[in-house]
N, C-alpha and C. Protein backbone atom coordinates (compact mmCIF):
# COMPACT_ATOMS: atom_id res chain seq x y z
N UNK A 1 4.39 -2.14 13.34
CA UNK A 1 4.76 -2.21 11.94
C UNK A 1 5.88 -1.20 11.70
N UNK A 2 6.83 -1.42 11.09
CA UNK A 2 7.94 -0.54 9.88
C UNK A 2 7.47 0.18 9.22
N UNK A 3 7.87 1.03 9.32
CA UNK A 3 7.50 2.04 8.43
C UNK A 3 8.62 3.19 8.21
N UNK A 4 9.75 2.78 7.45
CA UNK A 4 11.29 3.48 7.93
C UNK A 4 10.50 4.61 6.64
N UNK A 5 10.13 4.70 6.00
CA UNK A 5 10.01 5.95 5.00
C UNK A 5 9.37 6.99 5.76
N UNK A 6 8.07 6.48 6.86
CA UNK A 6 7.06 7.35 7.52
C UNK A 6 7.74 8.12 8.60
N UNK A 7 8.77 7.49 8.92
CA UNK A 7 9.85 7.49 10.53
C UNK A 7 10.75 8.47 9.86
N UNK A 8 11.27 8.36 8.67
CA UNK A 8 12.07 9.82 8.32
C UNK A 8 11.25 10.61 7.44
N UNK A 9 10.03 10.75 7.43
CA UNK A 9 9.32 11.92 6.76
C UNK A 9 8.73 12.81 8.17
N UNK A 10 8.21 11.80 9.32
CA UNK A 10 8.21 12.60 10.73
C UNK A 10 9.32 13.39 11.09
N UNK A 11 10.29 12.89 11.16
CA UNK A 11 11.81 13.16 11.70
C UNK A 11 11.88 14.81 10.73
N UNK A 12 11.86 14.61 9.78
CA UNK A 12 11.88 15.67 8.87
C UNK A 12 11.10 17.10 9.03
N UNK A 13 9.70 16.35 9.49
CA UNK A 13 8.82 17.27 9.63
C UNK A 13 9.29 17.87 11.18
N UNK A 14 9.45 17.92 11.59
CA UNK A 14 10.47 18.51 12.99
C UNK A 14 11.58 19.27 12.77
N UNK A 15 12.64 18.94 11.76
CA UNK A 15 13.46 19.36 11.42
C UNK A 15 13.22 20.79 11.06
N UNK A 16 12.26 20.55 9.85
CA UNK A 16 11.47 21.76 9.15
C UNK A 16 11.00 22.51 9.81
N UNK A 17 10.36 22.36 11.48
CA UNK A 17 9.72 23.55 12.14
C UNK A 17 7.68 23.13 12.35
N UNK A 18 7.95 22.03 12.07
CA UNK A 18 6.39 21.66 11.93
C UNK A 18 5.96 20.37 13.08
N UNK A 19 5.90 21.10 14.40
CA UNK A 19 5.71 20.73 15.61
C UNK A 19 4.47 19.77 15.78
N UNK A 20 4.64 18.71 16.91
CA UNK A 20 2.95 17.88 17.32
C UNK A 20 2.86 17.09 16.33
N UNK A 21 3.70 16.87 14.88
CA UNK A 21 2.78 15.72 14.46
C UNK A 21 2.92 14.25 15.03
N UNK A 22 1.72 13.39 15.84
CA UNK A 22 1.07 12.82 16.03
C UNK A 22 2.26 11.38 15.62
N UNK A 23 1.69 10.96 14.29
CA UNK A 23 2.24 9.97 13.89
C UNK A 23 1.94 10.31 11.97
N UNK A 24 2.79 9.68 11.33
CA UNK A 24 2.87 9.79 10.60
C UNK A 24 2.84 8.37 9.69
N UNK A 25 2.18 8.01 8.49
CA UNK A 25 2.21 6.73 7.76
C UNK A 25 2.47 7.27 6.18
N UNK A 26 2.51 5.93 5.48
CA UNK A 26 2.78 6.29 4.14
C UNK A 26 1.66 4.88 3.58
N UNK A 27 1.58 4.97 2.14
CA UNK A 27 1.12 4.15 1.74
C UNK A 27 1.07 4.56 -0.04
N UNK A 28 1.02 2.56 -0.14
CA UNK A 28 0.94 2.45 -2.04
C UNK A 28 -0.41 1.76 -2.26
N UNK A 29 -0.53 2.46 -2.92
CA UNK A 29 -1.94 1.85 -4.49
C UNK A 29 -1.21 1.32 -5.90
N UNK A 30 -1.64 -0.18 -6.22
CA UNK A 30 -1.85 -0.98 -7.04
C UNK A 30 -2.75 -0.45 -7.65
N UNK A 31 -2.99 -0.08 -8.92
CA UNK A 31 -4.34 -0.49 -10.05
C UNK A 31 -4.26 -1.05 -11.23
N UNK A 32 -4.35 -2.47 -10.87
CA UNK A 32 -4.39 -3.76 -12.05
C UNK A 32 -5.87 -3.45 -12.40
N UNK A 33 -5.65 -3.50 -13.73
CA UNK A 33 -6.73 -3.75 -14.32
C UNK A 33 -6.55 -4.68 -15.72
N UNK A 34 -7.57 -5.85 -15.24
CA UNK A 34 -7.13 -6.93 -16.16
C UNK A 34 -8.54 -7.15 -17.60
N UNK A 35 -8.20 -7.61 -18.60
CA UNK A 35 -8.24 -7.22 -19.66
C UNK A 35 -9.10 -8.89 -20.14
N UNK A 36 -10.26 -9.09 -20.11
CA UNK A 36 -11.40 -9.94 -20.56
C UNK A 36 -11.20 -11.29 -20.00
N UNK A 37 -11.45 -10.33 -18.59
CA UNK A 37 -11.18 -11.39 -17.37
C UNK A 37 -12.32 -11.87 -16.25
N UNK A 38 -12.78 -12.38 -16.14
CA UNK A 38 -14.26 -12.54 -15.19
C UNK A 38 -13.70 -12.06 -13.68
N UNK A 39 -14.72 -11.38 -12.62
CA UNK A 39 -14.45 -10.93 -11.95
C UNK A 39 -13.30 -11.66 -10.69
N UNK A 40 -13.49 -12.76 -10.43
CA UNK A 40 -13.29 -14.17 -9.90
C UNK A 40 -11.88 -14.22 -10.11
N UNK A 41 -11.55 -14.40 -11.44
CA UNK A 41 -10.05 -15.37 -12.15
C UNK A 41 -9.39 -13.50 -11.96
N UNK A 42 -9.95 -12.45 -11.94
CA UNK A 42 -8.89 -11.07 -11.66
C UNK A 42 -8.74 -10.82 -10.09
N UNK A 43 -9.67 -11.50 -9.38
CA UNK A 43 -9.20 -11.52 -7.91
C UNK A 43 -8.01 -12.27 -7.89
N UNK A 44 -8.11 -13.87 -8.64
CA UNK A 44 -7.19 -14.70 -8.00
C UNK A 44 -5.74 -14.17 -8.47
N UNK A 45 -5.42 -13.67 -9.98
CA UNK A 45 -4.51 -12.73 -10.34
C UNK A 45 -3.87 -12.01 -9.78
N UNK A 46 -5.00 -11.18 -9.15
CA UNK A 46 -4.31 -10.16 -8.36
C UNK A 46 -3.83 -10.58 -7.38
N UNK A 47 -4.54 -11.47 -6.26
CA UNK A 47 -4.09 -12.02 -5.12
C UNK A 47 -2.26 -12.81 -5.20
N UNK A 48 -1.92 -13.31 -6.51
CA UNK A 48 -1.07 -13.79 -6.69
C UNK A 48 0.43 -12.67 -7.40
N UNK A 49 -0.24 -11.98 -7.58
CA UNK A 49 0.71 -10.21 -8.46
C UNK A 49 0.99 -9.92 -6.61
N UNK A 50 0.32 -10.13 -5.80
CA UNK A 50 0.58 -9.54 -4.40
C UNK A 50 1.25 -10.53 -3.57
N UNK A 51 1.16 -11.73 -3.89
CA UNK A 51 2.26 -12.83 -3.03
C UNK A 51 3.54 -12.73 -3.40
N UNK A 52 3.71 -12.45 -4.88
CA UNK A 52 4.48 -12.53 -5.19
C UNK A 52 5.74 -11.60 -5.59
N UNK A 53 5.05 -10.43 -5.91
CA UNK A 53 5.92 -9.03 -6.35
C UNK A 53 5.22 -8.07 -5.55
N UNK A 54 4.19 -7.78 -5.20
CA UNK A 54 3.85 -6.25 -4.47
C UNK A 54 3.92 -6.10 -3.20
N UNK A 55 4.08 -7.09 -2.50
CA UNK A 55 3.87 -6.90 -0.80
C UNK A 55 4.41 -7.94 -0.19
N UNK A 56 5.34 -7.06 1.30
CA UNK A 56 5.54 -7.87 1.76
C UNK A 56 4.57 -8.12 2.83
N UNK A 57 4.20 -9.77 3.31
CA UNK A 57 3.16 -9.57 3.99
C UNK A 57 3.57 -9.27 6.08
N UNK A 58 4.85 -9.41 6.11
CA UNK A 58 5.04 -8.85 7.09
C UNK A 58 5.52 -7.49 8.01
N UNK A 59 5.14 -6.55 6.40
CA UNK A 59 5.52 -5.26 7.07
C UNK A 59 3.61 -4.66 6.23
N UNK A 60 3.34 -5.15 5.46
CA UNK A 60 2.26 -4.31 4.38
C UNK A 60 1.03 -5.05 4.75
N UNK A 61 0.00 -4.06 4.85
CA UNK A 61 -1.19 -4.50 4.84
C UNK A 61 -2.15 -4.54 3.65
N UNK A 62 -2.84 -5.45 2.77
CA UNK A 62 -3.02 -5.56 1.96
C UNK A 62 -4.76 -5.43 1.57
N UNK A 63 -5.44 -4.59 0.64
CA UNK A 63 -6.76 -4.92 0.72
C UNK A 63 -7.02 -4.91 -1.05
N UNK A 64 -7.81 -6.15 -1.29
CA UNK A 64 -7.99 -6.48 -2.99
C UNK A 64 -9.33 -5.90 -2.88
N UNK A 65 -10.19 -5.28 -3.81
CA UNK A 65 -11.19 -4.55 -4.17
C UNK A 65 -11.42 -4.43 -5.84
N UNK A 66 -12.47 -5.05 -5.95
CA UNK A 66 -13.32 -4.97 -7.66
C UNK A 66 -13.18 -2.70 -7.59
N UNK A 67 -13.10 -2.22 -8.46
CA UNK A 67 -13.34 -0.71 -8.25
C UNK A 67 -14.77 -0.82 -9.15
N UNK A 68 -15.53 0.12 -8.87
CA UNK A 68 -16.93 0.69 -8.78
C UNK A 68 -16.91 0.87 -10.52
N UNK A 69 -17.85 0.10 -11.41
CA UNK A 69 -17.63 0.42 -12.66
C UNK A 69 -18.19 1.75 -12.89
């Protein structure tokens, strides 16, 4: 996977004097929260907010989750 943001925040961290790191990743959080919506019809929402505008699916890994009321 790509990860050109993670690849120059490593690069960086070397630069700076901060030796051994390993590997380095980045990552984004979504929090839709939809508004007198049954649990079901805000999955399919979301699933479609993510085909369409939030991710690409060949560099991003994607996980949809109800959050804990």
């Amino acid at each position: 996977m790509l990860d050109a943001e993670a690849e120059s925040i490593e690069k960086s961290l070397g630069l700076l004097g901060i030796p051994s790191v390993r590997r380095v990743t980045t990552a984004r959080i979504y929090d839709l929260e939809f508004a007198d919506v049954p649990e079901a019809e805000a999955r399919r929402l979301a699933d479609r907010a993510v085909e369409r505008l939030l991710a690409n699916p060949v560099i991003h890994r994607v996980s949809i989750r109800p959050l804990p009321a």
